[in-house]
C-alpha atoms as a PDB file:
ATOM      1  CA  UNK A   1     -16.677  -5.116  -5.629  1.00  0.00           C
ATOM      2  CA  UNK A   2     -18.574  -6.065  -8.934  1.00  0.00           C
ATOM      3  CA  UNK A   3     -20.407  -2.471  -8.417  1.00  0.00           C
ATOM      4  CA  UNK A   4     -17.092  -0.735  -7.313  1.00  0.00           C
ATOM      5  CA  UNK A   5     -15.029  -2.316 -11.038  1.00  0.00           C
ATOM      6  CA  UNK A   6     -15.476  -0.420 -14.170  1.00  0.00           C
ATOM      7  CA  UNK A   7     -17.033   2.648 -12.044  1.00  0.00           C
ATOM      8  CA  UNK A   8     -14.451   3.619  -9.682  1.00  0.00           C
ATOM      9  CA  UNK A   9     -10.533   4.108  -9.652  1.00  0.00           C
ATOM     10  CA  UNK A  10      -8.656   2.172  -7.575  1.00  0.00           C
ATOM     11  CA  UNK A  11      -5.791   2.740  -5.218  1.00  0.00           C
ATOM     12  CA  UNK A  12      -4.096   0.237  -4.110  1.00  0.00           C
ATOM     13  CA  UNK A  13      -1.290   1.873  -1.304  1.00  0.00           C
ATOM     14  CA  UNK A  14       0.759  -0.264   0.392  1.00  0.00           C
ATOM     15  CA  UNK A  15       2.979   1.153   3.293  1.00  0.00           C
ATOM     16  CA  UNK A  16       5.849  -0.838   3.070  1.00  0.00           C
ATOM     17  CA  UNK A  17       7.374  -2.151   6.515  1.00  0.00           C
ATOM     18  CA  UNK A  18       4.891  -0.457   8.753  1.00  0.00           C
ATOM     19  CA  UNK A  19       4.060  -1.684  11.703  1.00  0.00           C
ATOM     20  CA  UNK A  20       0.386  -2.153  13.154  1.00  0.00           C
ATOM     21  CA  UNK A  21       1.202  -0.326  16.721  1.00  0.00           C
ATOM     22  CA  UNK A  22       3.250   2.446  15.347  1.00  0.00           C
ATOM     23  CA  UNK A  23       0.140   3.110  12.873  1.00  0.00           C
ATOM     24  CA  UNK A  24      -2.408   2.460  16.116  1.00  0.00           C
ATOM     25  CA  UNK A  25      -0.795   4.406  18.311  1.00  0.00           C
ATOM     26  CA  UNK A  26      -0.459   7.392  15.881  1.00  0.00           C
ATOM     27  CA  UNK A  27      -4.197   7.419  14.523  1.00  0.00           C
ATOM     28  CA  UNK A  28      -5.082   7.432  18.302  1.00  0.00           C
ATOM     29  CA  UNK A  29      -3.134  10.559  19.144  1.00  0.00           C
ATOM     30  CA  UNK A  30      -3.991  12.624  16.260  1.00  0.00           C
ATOM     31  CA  UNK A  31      -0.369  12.399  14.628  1.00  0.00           C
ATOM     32  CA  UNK A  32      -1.874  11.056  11.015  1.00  0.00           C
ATOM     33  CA  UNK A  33      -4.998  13.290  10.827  1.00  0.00           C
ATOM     34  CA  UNK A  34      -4.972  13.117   6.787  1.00  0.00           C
ATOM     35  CA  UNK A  35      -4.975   9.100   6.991  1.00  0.00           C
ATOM     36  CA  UNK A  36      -7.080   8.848  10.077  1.00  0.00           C
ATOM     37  CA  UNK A  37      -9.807  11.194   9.089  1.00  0.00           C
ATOM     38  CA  UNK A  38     -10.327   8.759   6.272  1.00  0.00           C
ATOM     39  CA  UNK A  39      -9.938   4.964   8.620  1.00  0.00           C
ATOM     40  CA  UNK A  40     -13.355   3.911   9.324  1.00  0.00           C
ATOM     41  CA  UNK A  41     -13.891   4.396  12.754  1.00  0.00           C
ATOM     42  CA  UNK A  42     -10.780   7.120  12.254  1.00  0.00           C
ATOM     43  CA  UNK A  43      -8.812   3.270  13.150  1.00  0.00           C
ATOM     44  CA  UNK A  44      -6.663   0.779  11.603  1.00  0.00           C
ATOM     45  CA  UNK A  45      -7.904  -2.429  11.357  1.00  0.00           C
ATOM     46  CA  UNK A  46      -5.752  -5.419  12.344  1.00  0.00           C
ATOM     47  CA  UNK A  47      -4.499  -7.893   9.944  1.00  0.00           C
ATOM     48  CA  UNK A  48      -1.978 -10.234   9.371  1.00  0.00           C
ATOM     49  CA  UNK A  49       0.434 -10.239   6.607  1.00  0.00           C
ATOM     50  CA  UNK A  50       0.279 -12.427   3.857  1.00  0.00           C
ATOM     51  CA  UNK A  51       4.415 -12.650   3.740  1.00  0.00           C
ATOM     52  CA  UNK A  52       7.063 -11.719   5.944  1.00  0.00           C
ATOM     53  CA  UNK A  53       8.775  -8.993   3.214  1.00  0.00           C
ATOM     54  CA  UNK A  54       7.793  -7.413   0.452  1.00  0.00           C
ATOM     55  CA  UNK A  55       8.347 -10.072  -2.727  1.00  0.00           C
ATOM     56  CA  UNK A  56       6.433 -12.464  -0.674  1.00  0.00           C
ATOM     57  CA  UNK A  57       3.643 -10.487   0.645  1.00  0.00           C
ATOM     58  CA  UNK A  58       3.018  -8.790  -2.539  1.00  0.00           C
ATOM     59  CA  UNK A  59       2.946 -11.429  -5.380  1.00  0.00           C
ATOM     60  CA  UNK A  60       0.159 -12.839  -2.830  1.00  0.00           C
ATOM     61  CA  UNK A  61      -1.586  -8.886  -3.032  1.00  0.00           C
ATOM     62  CA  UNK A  62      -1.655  -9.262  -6.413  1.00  0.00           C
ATOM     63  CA  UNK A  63      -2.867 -12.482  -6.452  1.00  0.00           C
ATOM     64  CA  UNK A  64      -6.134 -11.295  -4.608  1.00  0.00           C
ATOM     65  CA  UNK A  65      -4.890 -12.067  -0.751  1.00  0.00           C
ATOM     66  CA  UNK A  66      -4.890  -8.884   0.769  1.00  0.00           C
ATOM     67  CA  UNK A  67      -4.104  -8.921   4.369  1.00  0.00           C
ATOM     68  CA  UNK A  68      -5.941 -11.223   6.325  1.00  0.00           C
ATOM     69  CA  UNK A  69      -8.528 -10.051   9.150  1.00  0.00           C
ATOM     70  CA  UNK A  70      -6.164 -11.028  12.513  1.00  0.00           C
ATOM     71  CA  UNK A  71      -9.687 -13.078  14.034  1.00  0.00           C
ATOM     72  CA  UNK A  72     -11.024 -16.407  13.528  1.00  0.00           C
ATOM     73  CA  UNK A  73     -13.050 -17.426  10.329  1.00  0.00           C
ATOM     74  CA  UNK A  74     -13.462 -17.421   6.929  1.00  0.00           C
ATOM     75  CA  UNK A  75     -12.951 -13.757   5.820  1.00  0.00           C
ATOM     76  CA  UNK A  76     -14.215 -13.048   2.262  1.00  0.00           C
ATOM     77  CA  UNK A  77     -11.926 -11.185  -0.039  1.00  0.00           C
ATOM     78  CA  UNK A  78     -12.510  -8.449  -2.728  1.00  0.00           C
ATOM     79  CA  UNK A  79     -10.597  -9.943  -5.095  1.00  0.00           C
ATOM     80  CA  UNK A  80     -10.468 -13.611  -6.156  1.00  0.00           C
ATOM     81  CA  UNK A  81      -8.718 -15.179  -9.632  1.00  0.00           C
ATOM     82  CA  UNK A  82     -10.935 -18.194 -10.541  1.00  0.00           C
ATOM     83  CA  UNK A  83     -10.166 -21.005  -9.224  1.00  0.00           C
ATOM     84  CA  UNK A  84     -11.973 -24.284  -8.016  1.00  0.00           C
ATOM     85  CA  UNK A  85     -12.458 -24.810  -4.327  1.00  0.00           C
ATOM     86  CA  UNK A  86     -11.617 -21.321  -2.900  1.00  0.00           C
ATOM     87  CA  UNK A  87     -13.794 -20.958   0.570  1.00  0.00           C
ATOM     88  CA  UNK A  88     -12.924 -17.246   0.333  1.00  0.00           C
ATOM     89  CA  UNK A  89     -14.447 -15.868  -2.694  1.00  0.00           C
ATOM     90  CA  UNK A  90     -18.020 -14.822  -1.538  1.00  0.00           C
ATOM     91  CA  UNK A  91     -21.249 -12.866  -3.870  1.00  0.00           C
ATOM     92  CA  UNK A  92     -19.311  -9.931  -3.459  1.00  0.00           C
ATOM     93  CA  UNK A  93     -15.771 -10.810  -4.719  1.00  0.00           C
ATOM     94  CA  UNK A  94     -14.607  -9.329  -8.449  1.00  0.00           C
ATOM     95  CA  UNK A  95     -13.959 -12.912  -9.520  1.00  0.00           C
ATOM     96  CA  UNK A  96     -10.838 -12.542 -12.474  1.00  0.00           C
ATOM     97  CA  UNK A  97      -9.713 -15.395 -14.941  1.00  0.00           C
ATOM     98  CA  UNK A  98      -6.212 -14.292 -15.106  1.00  0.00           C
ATOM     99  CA  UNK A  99      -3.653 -15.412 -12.794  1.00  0.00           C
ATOM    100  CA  UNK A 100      -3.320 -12.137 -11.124  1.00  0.00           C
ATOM    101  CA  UNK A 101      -5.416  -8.470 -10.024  1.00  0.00           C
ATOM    102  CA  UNK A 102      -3.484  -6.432 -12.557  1.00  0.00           C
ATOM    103  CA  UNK A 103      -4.124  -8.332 -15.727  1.00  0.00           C
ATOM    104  CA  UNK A 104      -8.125  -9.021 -14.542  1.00  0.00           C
ATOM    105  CA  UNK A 105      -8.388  -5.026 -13.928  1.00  0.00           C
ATOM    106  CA  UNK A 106      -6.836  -4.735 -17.052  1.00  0.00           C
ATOM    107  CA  UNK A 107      -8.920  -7.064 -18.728  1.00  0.00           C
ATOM    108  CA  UNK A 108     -12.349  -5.064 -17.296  1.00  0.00           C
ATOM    109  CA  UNK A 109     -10.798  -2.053 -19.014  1.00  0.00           C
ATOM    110  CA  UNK A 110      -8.395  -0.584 -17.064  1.00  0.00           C
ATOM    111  CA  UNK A 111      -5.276   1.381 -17.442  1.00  0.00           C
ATOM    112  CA  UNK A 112      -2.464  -0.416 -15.022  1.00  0.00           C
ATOM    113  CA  UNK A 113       0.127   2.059 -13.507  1.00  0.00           C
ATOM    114  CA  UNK A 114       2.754   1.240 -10.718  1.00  0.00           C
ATOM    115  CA  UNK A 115       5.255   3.507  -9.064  1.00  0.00           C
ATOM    116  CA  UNK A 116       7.413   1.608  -7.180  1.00  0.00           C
ATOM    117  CA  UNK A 117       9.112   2.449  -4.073  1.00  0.00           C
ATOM    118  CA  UNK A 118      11.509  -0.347  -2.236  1.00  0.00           C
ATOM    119  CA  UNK A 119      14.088  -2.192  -4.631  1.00  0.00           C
ATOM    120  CA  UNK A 120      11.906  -5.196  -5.763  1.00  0.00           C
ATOM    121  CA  UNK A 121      10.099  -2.387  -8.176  1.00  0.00           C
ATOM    122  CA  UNK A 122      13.107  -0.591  -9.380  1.00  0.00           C
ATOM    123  CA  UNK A 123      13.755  -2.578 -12.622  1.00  0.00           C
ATOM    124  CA  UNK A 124      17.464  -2.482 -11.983  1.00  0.00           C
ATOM    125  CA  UNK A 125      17.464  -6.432 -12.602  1.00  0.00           C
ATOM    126  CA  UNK A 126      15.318  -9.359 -13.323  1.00  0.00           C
ATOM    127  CA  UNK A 127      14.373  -9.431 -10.309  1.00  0.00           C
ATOM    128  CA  UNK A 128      13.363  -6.288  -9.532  1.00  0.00           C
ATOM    129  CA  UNK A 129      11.116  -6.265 -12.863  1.00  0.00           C
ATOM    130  CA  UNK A 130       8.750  -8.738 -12.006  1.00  0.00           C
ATOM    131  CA  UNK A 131       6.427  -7.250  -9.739  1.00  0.00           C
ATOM    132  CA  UNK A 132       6.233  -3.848 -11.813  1.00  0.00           C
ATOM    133  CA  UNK A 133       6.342  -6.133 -15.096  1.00  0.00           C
ATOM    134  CA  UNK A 134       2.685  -6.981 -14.169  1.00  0.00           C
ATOM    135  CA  UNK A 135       1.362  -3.224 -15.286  1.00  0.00           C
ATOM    136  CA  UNK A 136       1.143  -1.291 -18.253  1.00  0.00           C
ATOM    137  CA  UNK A 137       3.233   1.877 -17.013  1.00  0.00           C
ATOM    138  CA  UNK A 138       5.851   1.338 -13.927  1.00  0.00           C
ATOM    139  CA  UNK A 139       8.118   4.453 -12.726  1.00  0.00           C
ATOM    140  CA  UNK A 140      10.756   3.751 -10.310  1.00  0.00           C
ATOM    141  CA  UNK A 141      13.628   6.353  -9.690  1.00  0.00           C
ATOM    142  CA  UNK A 142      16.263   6.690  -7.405  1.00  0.00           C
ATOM    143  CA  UNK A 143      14.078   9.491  -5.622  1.00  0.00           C
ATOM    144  CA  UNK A 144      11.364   7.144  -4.925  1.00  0.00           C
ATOM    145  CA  UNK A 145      13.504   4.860  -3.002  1.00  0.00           C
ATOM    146  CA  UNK A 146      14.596   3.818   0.694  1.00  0.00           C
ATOM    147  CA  UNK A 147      17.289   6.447   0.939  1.00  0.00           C
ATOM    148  CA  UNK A 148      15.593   9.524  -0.493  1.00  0.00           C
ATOM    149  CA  UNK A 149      13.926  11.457   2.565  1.00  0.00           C
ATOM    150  CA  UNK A 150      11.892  12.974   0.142  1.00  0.00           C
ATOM    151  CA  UNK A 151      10.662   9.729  -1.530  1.00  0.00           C
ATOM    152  CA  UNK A 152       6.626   9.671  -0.737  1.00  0.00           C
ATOM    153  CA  UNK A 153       6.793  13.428  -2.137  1.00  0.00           C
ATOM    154  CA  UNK A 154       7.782  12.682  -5.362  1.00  0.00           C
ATOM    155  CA  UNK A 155       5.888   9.144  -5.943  1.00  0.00           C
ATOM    156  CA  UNK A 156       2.944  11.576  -5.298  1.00  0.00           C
ATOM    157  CA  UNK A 157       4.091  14.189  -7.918  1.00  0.00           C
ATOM    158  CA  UNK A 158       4.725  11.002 -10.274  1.00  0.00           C
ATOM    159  CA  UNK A 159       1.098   9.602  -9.111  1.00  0.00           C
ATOM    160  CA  UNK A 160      -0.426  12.833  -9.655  1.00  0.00           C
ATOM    161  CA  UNK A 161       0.806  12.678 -13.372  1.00  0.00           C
ATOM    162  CA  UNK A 162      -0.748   9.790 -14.580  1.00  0.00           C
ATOM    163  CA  UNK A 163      -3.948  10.220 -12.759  1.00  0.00           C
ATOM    164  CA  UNK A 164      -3.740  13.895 -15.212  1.00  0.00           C
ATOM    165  CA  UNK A 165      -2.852  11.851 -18.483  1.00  0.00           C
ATOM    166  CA  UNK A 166      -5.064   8.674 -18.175  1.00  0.00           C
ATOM    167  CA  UNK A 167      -8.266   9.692 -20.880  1.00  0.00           C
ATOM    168  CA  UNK A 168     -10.873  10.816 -18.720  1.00  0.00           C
ATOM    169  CA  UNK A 169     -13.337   7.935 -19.861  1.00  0.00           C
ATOM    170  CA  UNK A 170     -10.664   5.081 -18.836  1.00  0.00           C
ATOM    171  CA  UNK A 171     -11.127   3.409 -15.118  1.00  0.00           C
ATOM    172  CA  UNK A 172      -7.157   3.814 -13.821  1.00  0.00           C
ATOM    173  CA  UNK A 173      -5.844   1.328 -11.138  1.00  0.00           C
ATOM    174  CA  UNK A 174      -2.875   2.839  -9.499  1.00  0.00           C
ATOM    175  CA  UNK A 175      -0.332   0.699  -7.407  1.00  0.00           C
ATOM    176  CA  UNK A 176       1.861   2.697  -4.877  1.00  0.00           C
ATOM    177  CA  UNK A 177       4.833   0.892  -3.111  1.00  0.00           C
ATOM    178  CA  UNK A 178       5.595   3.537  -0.313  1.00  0.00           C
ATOM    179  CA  UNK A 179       9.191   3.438   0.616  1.00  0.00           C
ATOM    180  CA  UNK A 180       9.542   6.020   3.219  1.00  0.00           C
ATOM    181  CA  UNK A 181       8.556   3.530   6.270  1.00  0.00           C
ATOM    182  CA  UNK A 182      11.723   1.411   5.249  1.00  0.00           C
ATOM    183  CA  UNK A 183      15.111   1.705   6.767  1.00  0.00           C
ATOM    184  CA  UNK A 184      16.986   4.034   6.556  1.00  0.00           C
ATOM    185  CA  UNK A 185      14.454   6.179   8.150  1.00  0.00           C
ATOM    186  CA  UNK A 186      16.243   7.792  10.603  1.00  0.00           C
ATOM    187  CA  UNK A 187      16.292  11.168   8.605  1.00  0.00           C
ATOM    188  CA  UNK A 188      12.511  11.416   9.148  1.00  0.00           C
ATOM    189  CA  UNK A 189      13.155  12.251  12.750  1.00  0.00           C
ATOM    190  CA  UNK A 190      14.496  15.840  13.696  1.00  0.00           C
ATOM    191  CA  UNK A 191      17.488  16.045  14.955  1.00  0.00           C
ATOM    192  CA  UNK A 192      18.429  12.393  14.808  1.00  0.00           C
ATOM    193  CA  UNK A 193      21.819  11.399  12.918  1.00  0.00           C
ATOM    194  CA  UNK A 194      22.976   8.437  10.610  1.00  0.00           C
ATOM    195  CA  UNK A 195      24.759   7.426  13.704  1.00  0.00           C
ATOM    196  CA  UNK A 196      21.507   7.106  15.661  1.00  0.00           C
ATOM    197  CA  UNK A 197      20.272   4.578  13.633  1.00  0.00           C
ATOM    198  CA  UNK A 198      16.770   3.615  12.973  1.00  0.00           C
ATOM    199  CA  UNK A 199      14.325   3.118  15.590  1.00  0.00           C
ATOM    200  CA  UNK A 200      10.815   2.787  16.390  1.00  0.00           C
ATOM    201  CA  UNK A 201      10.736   6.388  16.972  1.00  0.00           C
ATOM    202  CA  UNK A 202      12.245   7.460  13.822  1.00  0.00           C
ATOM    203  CA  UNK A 203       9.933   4.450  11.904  1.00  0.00           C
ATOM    204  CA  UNK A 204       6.802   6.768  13.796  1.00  0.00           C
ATOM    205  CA  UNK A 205       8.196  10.379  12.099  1.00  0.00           C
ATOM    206  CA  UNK A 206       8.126   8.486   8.848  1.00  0.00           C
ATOM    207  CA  UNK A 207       4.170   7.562   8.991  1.00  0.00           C
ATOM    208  CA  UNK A 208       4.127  11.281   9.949  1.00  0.00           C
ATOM    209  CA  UNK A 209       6.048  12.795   6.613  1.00  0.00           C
ATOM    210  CA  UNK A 210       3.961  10.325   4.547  1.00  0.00           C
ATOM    211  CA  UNK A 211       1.079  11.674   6.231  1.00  0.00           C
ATOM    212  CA  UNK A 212       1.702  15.239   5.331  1.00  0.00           C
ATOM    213  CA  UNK A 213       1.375  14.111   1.569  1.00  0.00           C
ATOM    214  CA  UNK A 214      -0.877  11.809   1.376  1.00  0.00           C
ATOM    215  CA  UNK A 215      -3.977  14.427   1.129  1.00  0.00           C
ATOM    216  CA  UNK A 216      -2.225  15.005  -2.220  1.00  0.00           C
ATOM    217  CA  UNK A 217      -2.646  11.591  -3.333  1.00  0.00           C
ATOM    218  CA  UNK A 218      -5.789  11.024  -2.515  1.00  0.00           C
ATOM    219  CA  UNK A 219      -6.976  14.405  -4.852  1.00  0.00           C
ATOM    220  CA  UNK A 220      -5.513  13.316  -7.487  1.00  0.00           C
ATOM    221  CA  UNK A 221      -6.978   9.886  -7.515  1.00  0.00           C
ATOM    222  CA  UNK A 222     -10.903  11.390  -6.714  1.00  0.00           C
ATOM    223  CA  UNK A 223     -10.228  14.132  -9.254  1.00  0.00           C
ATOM    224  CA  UNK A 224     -11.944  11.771 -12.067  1.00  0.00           C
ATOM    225  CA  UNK A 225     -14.618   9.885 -10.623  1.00  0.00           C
ATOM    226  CA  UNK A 226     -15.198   8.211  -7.219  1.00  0.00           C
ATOM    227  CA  UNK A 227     -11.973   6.028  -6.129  1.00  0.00           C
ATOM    228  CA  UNK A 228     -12.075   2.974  -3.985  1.00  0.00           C
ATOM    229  CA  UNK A 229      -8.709   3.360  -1.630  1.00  0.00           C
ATOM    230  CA  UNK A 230      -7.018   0.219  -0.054  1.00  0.00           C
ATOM    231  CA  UNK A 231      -4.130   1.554   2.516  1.00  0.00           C
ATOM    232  CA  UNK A 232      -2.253  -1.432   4.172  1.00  0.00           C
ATOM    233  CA  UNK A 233       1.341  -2.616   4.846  1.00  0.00           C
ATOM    234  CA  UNK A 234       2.563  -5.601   3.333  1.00  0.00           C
ATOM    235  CA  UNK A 235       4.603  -6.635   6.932  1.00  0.00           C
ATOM    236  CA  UNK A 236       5.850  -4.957   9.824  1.00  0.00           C
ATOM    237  CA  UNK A 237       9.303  -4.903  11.009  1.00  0.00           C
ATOM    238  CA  UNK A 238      11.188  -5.564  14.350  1.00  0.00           C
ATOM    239  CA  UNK A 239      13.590  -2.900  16.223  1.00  0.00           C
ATOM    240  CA  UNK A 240      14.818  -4.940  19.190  1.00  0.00           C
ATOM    241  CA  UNK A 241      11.315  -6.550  19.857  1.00  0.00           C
ATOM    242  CA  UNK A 242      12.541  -9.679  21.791  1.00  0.00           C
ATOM    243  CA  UNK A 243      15.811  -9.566  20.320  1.00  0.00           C
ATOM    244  CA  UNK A 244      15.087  -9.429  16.718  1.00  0.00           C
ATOM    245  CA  UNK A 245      15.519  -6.863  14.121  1.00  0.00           C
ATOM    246  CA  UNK A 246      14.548  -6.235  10.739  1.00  0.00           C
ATOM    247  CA  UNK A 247      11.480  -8.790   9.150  1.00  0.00           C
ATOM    248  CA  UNK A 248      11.290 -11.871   6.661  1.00  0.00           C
ATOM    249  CA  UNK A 249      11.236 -13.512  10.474  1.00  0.00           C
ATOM    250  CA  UNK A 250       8.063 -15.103  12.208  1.00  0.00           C
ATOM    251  CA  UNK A 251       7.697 -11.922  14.888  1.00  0.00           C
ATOM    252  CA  UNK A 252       4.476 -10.487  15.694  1.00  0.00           C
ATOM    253  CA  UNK A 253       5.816  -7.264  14.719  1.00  0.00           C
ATOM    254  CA  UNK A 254       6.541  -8.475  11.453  1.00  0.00           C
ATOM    255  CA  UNK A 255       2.953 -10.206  10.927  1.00  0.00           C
ATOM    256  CA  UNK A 256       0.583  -7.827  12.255  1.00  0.00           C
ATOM    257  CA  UNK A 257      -0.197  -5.296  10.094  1.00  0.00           C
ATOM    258  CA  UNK A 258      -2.481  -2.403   9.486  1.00  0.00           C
ATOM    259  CA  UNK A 259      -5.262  -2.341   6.659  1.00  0.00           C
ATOM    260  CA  UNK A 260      -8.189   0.400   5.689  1.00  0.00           C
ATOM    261  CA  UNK A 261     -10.295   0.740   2.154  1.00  0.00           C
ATOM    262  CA  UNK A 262     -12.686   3.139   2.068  1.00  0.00           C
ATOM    263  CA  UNK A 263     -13.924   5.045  -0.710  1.00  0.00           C
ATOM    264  CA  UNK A 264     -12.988   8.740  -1.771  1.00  0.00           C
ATOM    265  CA  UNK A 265     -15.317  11.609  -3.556  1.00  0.00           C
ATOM    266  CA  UNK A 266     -13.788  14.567  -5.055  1.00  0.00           C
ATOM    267  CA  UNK A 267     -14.840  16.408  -1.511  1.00  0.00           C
ATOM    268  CA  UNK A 268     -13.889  13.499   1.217  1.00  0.00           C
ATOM    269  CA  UNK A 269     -10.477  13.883  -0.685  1.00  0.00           C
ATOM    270  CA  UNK A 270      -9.618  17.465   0.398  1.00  0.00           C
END
C-alpha cells in the first residue's frame, strides 16, 4: 500500500447489505460479468463483517478494519492508524497518524469525496452527518437512497463528476455507499410488486442493476491515473434464514460477507 498512496486513486465501494452467497452464486453463473471480470479468480472472497449494520461496520472501515479474511490467523491489513501493539499492521500497511483513513489520505495529499447512499450518509441529522462529516465533499440526495430504483445510476453520474473536477495532478479517494442492495428492493425484480415484498430473489436482481453500471464507475475512476478498487459489503442481511430477518443480528447471513480489491488501468476499466 505505501507504493499504491500518492500514485493511485482509490475506490473504496461498499455494497451495502449484500450478502456473500447471493454475490457467490451470481459471479459463478455469469449474472455480474462487469464485477466478476474484475474479482481475482473472477470470485468473491469470503470475509466477515466488521459490524452487523452499516454505522457499526463502517466507522470500523474507516478506521482501517476492512472485512476480515473468514479463516484462521493473523490477516494483515492495508490500512492501519498508528497505534501501539496492533498484531495486524504488517511492512506493507499505509500506517496513518490520524484517527481515521479519510483524514490520513487526506493528509498524504488527497482530495476526500463521499456519496452516500443508505440514511447514515444523508446529512438529514446529526447523526446522519458523521460518517460523511469525515470527507472534504459528501453528496447525498434523495435519488441516491434506499427507495430510488434508480439510485446506483445516479451515485455513478454524481461519482463521475468529481472524478471530472478533481485537478488532474491531485490523488482523489472516492467513498461510495451503494444503496440499491437495501430494502426496499423489490422493484429491482421484474414483475414483482410492493406487495411481494423483498426477498432473496429480488436482493439477487439488485446486484444485477448495480452491475449494469458499475463499468461506468470504474472509467471514471481509471480515467486519471491507475486506481486501486476495494468492492465489499459492510454486512449481509437475513430473509427468513432460520427465522430471522433483516441484520444488526449475530446470523451468518449477516456476518459473511463478500470482499475484492484489485487494481484498474484506463483499459481493464472498459
Amino acid at each position: 500500500m505505501n507504493r499504491i498512496v500518492g500514485s493511485h486513486d482509490i475506490l473504496l465501494l461498499t455494497l451495502d447489505t449484500l450478502r456473500y452467497d447471493v454475490a457467490a452464486e451470481l459471479a459463478e453463473t455469469g449474472r455480474i460479468p462487469n464485477l466478476a471480470r474484475h474479482l481475482p479468480g473472477g470470485r468473491w472472497e469470503k470475509r466477515h463483517a466488521p459490524g452487523s449494520f452499516t454505522y457499526a461496520s463502517h466507522q470500523a472501515i474507516f478506521a482501517g478494519f476492512l472485512p476480515t479474511p473468514a479463516e484462521p490467523g493473523r490477516h494483515p491489513r492495508l490500512f492501519a492508524a498508528d497505534f501501539a501493539g496492533s498484531e495486524t499492521t504488517a511492512e506493507g500497511t499505509f500506517v496513518h497518524d490520524t484517527p481515521d483513513l479519510v483524514s490520513g489520505l487526506a493528509k498524504a495529499g488527497y482530495r476526500t469525496a463521499c456519496v452516500g447512499g443508505v440514511g447514515f450518509f444523508n446529512k438529514q441529522g446529526a447523526l446522519g452527518s458523521v460518517l460523511p462529516g469525515l470527507f472534504e465533499e459528501s453528496h447525498w440526495e434523495p435519488e441516491f437512497g434506499v427507495a430510488s430504483p434508480t439510485s446506483f445510476a445516479s451515485q455513478v453520474t454524481r461519482a463521475e463528476e468529481i472524478a471530472a473536477r478533481t485537478p488532474p495532478e491531485q490523488p482523489l479517494f472516492l467513498f461510495v455507499n451503494v444503496s440499491a442492495l437495501h430494502q426496499p428492493n423489490w422493484f429491482h425484480l421484474p414483475g414483482a410488486s410492493k406487495e411481494d415484498g423483498d426477498s432473496r430473489a429480488t436482493h439477487a436482481a439488485a446486484l444485477e442493476y448495480v452491475d449494469r453500471h458499475i463499468g461506468r464507475l470504474f472509467t471514471a475512476m481509471s480515467s486519471r491515473r491507475p486506481c486501486l478498487a476495494i468492492v465489499c459489503s459492510d454486512h449481509g442481511t437475513a430473509y427468513g434464514d432460520d427465522g430471522w430477518t433483516g441484520h444488526r443480528i449475530g446470523h451468518e447471513s449477516v456476518w459473511t460477507v463478500p470482499y475484492a480489491h484489485f487494481l484498474l488501468d484506463q483499459e481493464a476499466a472498459r
